[in-house]
C-alpha atoms as a PDB file:
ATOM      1  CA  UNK A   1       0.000   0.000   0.000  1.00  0.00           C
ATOM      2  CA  UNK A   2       1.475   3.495  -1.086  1.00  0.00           C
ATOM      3  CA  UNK A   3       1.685   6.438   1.264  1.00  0.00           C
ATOM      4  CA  UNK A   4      -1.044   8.123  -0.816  1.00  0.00           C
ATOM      5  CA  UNK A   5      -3.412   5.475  -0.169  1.00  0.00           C
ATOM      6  CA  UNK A   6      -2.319   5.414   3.623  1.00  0.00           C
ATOM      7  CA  UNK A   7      -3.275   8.934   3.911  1.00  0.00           C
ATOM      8  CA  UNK A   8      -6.499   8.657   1.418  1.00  0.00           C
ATOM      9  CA  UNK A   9      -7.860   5.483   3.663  1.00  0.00           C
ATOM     10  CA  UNK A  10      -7.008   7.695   6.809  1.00  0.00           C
ATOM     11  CA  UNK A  11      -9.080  10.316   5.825  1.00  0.00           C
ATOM     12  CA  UNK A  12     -11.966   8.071   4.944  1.00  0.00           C
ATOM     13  CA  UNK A  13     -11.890   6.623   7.934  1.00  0.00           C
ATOM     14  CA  UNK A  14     -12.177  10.315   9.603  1.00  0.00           C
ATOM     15  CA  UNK A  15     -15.150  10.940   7.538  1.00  0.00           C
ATOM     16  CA  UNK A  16     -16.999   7.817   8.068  1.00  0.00           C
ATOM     17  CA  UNK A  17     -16.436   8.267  12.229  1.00  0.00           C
ATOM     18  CA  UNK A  18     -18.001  11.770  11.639  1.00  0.00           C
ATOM     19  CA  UNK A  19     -20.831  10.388   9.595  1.00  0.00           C
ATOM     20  CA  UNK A  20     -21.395   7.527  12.686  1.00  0.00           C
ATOM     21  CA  UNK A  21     -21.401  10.241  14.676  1.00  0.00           C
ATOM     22  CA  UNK A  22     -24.012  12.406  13.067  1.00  0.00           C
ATOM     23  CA  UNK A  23     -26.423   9.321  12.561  1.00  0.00           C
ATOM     24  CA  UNK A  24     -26.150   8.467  16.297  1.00  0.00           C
ATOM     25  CA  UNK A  25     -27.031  12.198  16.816  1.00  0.00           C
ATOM     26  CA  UNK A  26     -29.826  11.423  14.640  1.00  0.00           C
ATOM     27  CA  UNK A  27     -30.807   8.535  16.276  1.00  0.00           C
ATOM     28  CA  UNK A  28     -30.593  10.367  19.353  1.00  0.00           C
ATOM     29  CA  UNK A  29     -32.641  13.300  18.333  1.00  0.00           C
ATOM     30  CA  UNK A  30     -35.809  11.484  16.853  1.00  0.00           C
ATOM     31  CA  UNK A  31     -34.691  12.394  13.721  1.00  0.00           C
ATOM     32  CA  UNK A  32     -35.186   8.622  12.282  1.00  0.00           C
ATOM     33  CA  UNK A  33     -38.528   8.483  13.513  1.00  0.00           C
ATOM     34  CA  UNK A  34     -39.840  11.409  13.742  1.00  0.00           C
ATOM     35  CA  UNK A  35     -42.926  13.684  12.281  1.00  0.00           C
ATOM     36  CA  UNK A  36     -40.845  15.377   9.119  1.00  0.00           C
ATOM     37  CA  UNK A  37     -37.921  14.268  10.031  1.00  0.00           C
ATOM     38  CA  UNK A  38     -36.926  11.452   7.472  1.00  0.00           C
ATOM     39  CA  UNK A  39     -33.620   9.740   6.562  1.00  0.00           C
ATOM     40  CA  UNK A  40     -33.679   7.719   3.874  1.00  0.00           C
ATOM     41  CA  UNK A  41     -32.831   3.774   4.712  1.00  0.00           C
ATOM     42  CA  UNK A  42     -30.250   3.674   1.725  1.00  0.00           C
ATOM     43  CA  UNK A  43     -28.365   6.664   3.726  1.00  0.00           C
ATOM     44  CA  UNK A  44     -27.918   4.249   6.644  1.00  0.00           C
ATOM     45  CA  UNK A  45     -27.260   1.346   5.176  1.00  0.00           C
ATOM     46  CA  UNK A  46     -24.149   2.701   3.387  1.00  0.00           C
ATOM     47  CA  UNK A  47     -22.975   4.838   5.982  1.00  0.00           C
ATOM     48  CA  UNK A  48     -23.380   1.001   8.039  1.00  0.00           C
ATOM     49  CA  UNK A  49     -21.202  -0.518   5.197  1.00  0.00           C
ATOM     50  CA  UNK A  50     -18.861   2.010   4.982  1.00  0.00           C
ATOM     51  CA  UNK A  51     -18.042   1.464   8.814  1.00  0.00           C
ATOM     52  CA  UNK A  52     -17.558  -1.805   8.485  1.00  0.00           C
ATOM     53  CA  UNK A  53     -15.325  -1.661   5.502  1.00  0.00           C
ATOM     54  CA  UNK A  54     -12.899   1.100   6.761  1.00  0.00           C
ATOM     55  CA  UNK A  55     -12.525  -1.151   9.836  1.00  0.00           C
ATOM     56  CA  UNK A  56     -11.025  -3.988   7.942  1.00  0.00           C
ATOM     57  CA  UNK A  57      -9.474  -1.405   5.208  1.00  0.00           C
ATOM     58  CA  UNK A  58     -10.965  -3.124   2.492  1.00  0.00           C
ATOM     59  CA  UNK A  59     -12.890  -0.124   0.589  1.00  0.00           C
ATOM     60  CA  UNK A  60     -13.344   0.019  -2.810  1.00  0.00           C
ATOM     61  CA  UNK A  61     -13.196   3.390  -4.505  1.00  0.00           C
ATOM     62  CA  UNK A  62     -17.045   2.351  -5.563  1.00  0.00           C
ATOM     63  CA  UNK A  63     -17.391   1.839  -1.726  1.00  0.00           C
ATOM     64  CA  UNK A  64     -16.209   5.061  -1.075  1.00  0.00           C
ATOM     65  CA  UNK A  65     -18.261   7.247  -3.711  1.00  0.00           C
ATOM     66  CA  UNK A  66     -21.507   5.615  -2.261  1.00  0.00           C
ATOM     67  CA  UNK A  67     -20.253   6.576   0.940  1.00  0.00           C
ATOM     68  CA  UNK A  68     -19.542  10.442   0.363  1.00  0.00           C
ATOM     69  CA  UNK A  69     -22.757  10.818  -1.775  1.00  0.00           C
ATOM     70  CA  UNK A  70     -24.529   9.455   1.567  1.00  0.00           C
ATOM     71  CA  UNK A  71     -22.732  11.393   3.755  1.00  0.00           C
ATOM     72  CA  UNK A  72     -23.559  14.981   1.899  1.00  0.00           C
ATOM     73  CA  UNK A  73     -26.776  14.006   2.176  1.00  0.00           C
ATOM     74  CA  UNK A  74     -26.610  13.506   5.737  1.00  0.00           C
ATOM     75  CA  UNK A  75     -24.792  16.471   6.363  1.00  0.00           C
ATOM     76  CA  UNK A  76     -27.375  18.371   4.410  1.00  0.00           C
ATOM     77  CA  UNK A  77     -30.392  17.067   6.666  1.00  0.00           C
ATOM     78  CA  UNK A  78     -28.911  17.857   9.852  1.00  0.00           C
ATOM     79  CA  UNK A  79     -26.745  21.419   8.949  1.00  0.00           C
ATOM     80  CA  UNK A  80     -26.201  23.368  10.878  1.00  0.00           C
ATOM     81  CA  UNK A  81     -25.284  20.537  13.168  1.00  0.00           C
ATOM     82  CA  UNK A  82     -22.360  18.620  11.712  1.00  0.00           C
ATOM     83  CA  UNK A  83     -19.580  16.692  13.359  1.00  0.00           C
ATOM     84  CA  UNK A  84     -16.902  19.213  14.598  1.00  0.00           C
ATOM     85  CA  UNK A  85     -20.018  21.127  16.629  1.00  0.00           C
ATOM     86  CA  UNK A  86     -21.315  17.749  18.115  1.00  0.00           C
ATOM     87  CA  UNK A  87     -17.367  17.022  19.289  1.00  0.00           C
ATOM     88  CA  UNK A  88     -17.576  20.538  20.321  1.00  0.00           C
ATOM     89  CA  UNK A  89     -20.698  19.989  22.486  1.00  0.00           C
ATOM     90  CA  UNK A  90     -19.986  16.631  23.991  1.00  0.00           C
ATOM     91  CA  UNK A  91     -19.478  16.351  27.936  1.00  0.00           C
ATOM     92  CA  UNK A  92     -16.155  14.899  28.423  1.00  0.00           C
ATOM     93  CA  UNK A  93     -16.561  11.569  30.642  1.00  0.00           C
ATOM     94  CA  UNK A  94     -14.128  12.797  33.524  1.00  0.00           C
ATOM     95  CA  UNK A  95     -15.539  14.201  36.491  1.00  0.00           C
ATOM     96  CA  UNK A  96     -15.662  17.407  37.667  1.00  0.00           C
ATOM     97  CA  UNK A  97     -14.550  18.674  40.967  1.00  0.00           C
ATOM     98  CA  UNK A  98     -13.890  22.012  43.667  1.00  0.00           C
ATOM     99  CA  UNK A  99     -10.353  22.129  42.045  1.00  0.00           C
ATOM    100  CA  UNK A 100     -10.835  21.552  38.503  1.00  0.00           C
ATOM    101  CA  UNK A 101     -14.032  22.970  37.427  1.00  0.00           C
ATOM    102  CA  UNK A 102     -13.242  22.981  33.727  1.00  0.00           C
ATOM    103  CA  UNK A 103     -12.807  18.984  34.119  1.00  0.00           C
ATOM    104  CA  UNK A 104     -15.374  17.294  31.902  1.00  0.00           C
ATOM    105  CA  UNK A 105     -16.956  20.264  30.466  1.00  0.00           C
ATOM    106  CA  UNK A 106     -17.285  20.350  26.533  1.00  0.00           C
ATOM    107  CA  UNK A 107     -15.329  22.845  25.151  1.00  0.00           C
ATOM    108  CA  UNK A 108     -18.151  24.765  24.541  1.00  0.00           C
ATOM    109  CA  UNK A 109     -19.566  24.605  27.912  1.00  0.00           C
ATOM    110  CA  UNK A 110     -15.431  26.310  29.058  1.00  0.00           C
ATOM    111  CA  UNK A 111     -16.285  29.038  26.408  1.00  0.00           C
ATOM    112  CA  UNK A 112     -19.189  29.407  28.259  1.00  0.00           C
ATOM    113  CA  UNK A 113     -17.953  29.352  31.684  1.00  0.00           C
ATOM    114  CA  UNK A 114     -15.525  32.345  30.803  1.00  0.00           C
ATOM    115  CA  UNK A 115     -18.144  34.446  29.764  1.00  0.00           C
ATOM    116  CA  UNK A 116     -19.609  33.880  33.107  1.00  0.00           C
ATOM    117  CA  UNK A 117     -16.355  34.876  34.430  1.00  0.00           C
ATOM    118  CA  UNK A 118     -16.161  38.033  32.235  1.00  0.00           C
ATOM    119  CA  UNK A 119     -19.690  39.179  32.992  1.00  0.00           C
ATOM    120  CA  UNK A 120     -18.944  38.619  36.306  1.00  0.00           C
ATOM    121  CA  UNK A 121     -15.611  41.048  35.949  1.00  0.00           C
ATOM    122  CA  UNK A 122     -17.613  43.811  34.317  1.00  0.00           C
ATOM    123  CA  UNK A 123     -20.626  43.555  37.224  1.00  0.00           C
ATOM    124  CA  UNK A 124     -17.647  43.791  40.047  1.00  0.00           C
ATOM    125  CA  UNK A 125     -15.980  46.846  38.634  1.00  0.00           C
ATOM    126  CA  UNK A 126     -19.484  48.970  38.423  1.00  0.00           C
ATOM    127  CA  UNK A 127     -20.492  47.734  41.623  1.00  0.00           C
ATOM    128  CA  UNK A 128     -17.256  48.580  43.145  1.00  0.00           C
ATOM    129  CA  UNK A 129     -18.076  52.037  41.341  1.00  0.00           C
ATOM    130  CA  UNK A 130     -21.347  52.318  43.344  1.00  0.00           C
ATOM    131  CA  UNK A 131     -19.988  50.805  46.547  1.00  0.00           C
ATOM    132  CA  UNK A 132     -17.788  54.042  46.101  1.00  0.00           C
ATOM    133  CA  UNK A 133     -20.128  56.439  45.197  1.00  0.00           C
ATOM    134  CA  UNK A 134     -22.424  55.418  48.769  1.00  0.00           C
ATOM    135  CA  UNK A 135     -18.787  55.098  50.750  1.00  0.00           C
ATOM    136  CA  UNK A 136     -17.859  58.669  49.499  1.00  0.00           C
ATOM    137  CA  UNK A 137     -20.860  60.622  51.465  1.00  0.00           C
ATOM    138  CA  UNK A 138     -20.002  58.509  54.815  1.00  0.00           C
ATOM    139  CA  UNK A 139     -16.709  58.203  54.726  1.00  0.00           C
ATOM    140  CA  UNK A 140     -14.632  60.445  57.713  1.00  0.00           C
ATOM    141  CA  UNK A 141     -10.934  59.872  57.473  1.00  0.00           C
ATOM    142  CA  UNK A 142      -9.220  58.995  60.194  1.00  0.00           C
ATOM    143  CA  UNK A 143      -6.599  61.987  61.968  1.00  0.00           C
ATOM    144  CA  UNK A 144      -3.292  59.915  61.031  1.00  0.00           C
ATOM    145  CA  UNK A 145      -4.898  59.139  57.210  1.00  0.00           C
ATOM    146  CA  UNK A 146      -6.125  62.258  56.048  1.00  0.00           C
ATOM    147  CA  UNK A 147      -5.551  61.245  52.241  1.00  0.00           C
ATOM    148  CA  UNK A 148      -7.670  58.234  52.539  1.00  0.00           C
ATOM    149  CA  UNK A 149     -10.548  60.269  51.266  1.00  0.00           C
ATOM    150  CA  UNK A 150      -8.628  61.220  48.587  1.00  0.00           C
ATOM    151  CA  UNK A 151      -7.230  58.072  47.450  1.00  0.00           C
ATOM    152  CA  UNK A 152     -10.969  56.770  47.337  1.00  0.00           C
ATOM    153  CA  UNK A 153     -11.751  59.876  45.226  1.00  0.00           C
ATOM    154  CA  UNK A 154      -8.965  58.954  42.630  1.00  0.00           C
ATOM    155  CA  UNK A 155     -10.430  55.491  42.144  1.00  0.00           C
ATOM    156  CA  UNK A 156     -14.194  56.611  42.181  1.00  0.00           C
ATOM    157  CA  UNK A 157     -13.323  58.988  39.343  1.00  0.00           C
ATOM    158  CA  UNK A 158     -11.631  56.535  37.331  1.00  0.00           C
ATOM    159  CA  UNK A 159     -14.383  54.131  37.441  1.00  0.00           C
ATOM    160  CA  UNK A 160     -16.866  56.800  36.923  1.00  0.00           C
ATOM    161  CA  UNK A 161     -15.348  57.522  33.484  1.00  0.00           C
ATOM    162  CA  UNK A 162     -15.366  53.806  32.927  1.00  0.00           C
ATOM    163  CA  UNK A 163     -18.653  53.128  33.981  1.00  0.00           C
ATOM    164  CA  UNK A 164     -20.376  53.638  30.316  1.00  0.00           C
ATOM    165  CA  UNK A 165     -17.838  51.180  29.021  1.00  0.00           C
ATOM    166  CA  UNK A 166     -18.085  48.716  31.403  1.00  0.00           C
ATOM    167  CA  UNK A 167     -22.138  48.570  30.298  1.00  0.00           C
ATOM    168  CA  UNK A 168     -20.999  48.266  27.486  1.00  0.00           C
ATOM    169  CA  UNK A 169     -19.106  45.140  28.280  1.00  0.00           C
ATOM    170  CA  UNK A 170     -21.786  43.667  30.045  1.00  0.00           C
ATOM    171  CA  UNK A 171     -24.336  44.126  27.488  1.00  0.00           C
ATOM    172  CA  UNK A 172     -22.113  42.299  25.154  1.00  0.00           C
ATOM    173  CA  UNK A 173     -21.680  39.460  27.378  1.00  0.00           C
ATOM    174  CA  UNK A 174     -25.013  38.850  28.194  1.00  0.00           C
ATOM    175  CA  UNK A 175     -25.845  39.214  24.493  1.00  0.00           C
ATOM    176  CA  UNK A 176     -23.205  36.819  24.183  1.00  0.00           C
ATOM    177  CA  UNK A 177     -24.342  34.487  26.982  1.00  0.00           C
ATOM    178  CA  UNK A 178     -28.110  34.142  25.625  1.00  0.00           C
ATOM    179  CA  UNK A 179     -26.921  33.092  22.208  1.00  0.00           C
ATOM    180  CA  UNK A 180     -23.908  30.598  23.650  1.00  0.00           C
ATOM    181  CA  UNK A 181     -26.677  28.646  25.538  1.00  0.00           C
ATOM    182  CA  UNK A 182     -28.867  28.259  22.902  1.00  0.00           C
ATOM    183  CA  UNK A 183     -26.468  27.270  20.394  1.00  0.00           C
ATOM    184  CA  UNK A 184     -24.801  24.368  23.010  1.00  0.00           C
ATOM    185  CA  UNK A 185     -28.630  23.221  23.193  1.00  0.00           C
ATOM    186  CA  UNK A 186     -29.219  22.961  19.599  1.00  0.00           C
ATOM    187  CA  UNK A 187     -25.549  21.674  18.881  1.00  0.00           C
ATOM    188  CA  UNK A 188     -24.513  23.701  16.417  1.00  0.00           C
ATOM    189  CA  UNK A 189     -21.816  26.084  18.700  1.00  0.00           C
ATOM    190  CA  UNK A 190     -18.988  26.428  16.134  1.00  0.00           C
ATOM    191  CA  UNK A 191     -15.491  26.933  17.454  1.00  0.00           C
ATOM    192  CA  UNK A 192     -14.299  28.663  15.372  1.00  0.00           C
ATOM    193  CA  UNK A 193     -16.556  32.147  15.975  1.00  0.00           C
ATOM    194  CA  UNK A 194     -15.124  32.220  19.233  1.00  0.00           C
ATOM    195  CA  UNK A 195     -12.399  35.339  17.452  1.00  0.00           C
ATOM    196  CA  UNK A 196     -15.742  36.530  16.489  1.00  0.00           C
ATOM    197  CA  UNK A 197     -17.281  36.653  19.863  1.00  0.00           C
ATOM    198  CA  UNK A 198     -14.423  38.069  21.509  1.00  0.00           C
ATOM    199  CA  UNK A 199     -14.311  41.063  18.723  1.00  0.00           C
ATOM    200  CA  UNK A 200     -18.451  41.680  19.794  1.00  0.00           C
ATOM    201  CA  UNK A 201     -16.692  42.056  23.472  1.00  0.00           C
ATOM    202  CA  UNK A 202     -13.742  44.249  22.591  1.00  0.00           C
ATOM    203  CA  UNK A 203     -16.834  46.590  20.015  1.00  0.00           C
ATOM    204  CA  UNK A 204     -18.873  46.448  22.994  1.00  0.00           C
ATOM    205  CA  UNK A 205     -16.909  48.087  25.422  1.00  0.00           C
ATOM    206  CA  UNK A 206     -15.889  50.529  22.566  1.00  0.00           C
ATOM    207  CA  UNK A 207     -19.423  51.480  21.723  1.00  0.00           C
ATOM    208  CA  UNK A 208     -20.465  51.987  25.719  1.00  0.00           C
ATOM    209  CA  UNK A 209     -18.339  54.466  26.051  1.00  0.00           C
ATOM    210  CA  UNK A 210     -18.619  56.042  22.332  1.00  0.00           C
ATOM    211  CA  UNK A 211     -22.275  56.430  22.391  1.00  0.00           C
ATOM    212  CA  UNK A 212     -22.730  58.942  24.840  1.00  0.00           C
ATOM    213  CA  UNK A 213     -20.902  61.561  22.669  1.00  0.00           C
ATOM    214  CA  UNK A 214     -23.708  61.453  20.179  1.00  0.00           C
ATOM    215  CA  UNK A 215     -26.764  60.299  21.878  1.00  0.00           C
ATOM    216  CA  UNK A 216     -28.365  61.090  25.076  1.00  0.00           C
ATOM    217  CA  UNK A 217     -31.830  60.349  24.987  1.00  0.00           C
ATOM    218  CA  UNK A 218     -34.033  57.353  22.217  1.00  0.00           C
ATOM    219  CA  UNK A 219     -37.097  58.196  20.384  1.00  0.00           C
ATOM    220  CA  UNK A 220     -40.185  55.904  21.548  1.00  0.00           C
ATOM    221  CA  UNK A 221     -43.677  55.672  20.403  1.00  0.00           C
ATOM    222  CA  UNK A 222     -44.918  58.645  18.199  1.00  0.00           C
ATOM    223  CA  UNK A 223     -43.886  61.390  19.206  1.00  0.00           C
ATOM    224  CA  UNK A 224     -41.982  60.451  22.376  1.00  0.00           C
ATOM    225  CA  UNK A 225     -38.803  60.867  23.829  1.00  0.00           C
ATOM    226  CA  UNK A 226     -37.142  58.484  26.488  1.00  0.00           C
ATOM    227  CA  UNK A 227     -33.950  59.973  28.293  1.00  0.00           C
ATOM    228  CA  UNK A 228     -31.372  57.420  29.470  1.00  0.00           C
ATOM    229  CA  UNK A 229     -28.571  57.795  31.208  1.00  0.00           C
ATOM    230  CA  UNK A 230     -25.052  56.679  30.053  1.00  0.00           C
ATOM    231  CA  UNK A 231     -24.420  53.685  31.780  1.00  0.00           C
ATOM    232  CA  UNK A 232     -27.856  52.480  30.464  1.00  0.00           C
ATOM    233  CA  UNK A 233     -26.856  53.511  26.866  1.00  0.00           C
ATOM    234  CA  UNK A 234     -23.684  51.933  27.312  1.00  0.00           C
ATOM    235  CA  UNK A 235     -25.605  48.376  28.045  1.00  0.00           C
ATOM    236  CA  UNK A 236     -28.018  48.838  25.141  1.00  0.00           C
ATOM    237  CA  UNK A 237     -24.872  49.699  22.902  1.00  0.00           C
ATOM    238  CA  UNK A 238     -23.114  46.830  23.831  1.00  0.00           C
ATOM    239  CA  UNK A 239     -25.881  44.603  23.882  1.00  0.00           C
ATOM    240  CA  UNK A 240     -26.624  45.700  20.260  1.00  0.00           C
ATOM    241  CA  UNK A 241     -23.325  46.758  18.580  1.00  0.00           C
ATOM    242  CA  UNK A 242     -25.721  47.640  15.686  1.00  0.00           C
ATOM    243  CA  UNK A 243     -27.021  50.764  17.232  1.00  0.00           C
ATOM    244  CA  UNK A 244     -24.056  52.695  17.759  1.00  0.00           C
ATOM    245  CA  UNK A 245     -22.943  52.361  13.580  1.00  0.00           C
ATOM    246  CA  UNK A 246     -26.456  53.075  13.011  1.00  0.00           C
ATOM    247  CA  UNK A 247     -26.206  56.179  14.989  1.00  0.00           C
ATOM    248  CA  UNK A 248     -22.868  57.151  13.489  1.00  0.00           C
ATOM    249  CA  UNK A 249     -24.332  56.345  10.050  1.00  0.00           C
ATOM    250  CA  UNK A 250     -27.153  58.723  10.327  1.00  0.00           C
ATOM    251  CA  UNK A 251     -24.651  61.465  11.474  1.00  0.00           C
ATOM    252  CA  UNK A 252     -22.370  60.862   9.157  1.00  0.00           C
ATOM    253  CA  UNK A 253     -25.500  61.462   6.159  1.00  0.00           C
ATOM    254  CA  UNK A 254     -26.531  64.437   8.368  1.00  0.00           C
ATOM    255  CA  UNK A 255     -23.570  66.193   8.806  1.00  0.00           C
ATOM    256  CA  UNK A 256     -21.803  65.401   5.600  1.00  0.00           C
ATOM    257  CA  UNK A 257     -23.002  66.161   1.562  1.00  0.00           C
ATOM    258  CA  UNK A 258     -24.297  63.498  -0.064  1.00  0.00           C
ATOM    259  CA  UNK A 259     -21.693  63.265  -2.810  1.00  0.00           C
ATOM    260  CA  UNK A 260     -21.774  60.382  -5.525  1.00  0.00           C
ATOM    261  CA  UNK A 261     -20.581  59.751  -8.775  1.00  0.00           C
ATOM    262  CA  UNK A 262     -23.280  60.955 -10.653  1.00  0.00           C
ATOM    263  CA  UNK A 263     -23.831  63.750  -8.756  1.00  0.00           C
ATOM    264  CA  UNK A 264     -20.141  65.402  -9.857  1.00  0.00           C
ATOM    265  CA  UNK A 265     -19.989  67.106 -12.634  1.00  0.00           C
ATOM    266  CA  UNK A 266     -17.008  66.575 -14.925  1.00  0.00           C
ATOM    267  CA  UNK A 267     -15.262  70.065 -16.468  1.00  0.00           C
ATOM    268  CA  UNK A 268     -16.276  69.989 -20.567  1.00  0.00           C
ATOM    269  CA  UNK A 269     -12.917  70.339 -22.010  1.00  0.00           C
ATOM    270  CA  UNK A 270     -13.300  73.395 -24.517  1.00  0.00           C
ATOM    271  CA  UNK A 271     -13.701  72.075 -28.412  1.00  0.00           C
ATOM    272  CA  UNK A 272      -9.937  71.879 -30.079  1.00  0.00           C
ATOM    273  CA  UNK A 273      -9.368  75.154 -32.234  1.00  0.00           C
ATOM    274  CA  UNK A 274      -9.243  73.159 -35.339  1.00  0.00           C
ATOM    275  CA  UNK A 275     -12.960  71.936 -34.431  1.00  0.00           C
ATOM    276  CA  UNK A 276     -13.998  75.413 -33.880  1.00  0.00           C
ATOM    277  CA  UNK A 277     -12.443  77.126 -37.295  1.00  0.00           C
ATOM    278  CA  UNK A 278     -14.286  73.985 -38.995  1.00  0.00           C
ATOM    279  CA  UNK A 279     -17.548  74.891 -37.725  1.00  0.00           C
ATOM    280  CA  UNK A 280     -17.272  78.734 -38.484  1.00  0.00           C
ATOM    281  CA  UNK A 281     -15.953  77.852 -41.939  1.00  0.00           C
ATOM    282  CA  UNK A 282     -19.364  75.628 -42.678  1.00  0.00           C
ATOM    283  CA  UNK A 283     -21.638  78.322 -41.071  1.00  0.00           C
ATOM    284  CA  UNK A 284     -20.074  80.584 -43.716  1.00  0.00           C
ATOM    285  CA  UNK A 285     -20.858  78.089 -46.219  1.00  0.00           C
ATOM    286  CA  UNK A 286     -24.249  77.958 -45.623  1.00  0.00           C
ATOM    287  CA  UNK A 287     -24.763  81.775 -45.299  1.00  0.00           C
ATOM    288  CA  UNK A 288     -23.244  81.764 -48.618  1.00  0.00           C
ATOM    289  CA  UNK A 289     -25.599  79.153 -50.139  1.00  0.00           C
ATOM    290  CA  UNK A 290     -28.896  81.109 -48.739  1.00  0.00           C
ATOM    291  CA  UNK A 291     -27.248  83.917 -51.001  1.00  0.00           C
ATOM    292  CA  UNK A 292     -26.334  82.707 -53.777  1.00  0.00           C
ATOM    293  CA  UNK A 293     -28.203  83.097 -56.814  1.00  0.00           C
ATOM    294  CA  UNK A 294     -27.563  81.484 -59.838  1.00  0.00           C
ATOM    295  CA  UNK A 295     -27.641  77.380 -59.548  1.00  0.00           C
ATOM    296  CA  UNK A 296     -24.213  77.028 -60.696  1.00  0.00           C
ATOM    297  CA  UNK A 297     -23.119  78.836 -57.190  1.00  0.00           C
ATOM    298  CA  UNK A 298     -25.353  76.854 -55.467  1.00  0.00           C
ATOM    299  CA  UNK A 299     -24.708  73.328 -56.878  1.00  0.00           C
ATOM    300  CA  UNK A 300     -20.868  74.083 -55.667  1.00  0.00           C
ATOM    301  CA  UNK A 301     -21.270  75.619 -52.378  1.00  0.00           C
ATOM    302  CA  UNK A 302     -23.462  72.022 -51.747  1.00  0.00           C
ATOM    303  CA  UNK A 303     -20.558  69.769 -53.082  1.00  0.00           C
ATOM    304  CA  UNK A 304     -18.543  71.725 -50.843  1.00  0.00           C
ATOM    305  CA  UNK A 305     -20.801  71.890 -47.864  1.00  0.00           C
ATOM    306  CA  UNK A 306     -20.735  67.646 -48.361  1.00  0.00           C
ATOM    307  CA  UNK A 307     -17.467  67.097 -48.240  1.00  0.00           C
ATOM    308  CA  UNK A 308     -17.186  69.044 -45.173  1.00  0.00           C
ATOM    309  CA  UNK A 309     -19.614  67.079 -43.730  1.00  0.00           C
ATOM    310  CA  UNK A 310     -17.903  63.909 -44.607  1.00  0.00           C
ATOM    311  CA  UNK A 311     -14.361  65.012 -43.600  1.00  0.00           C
ATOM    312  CA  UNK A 312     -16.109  66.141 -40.208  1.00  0.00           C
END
């Protein structure tokens, strides 16, 4: 057996374990049995057969064909679930324990523990910031610490400044949280968004803080007008990335002339002087034609007014 083979029987033997695994998930699922939910026998019984023959490494490149037709249709059935979200999803069999909480967890269930532990990073830092804010009024330093009250100042007015993004940042993760859940439930988390979910984080503290230099209150129904405050901005912002470009958008079309293509006018470039001699020299012509009065004048001036015409 050549090493191209080796490597061509290892990969169908990769694709016929995913393919086991998504009819299992099937099986699982009702999707066998149930209302609307039909795969055709001939899909399992070759998907069966194909198991069985990469096993003993005895399949034929027929074999193999019949297998990958089966497969895409499979695939097709079940998408968006497919193999790689279903590995992604699975509880590992270890246990978990005090010390190792991430033991046993499917990697999408870690994913999801860390944006527990981000949300609960963001929700710290503004209650810190009102813990602050209520300590502030009460607070008496003591005689030998007189810049406690200070020092407590410092930190309530950085926070203060950082309040609107850290909304921001909790809007996103909570955003982020709903959806994570609901994809691990259907099966269909995909791994390979997580860059994409941790850009929404990153835009979301961005756009908590942004926002409030451009809005400060949200229309409502009619003719109404609801005033929010900036932390509360900040949450809807992040929770909805979508409304700060909207908002920037609008300003932009506002603020800015609507300039397009069409709407500039090109410069006409002024006729050559050789165009413009030509055309005085056949307006002459014709003057001189209206005037003329025998037909022999005429009859010439045309032959010449023709061949103007032509060499124009």
């Amino acid at each position: 057996m050549t090493e191209d083979t080796k490597v061509g029987l290892t990969q169908f033997q990769k694709d016929v374990d995913d393919a086991k695994l998504l009819l299992h998930y099937a099986y699982s699922s009702g999707w066998v049995k149930g209302p609307g939910k039909k795969i055709e026998d001939e899909i399992i019984k070759t998907i069966e057969m194909a198991f069985d023959v990469a096993q003993n490494d005895t399949a034929t490149a027929e074999q193999r064909s019949e297998f990958e037709i089966a497969y895409r249709d499979l695939s097709n059935k079940l998408s968006p679930v497919n193999a790689e979200t279903l590995r992604v999803t699975s509880e590992e069999s270890s246990k978990r324990t005090v010390l190792t909480p991430f033991k046993g967890v499917s990697r999408a269930g870690r994913w999801s523990r860390m944006l527990m532990l981000y949300t609960f990073v963001f929700a710290s830092a503004i209650l810190f910031n009102e813990y602050l804010n209520i300590t502030i009024g009460q607070f008496t330093p003591p005689d030998d610490e007189p810049f406690a009250l200070l020092n407590i100042l410092n930190w309530h007015i950085a926070l203060s400044v950082m309040v609107p993004f850290l909304y921001g940042g909790l809007g996103a993760c909570v955003f982020l949280l709903r959806s994570c859940h609901l994809f691990i439930h259907k099966r269909t988390f995909d791994e390979r968004r997580i860059s994409e979910y941790l850009n929404r984080i990153l835009l979301g503290l961005v756009s908590g803080g942004v926002i409030t230099l451009f809005v400060n209150e949200v229309a409502g129904d009619g003719d109404d007008v609801i005033q929010l405050s900036a932390a509360a901005l900040g949450f809807l912002t992040g929770y909805n990335n979508e409304f700060l470009f909207q908002t920037l958008e609008r300003i932009a079309q506002a603020l800015f002339p609507k300039i397009g293509v069409n709407s500039i006018r090109k410069e006409q470039e002024p006729p050559p002087a050789e165009n413009a001699q030509a055309t005085e020299f056949v307006k002459d012509l014709l003057v001189r034609h209206e005037k003329a009065t025998d037909q022999a004048s005429k009859d010439l001036i045309a032959e010449i007014l023709k061949k103007a015409k032509d060499s124009l």
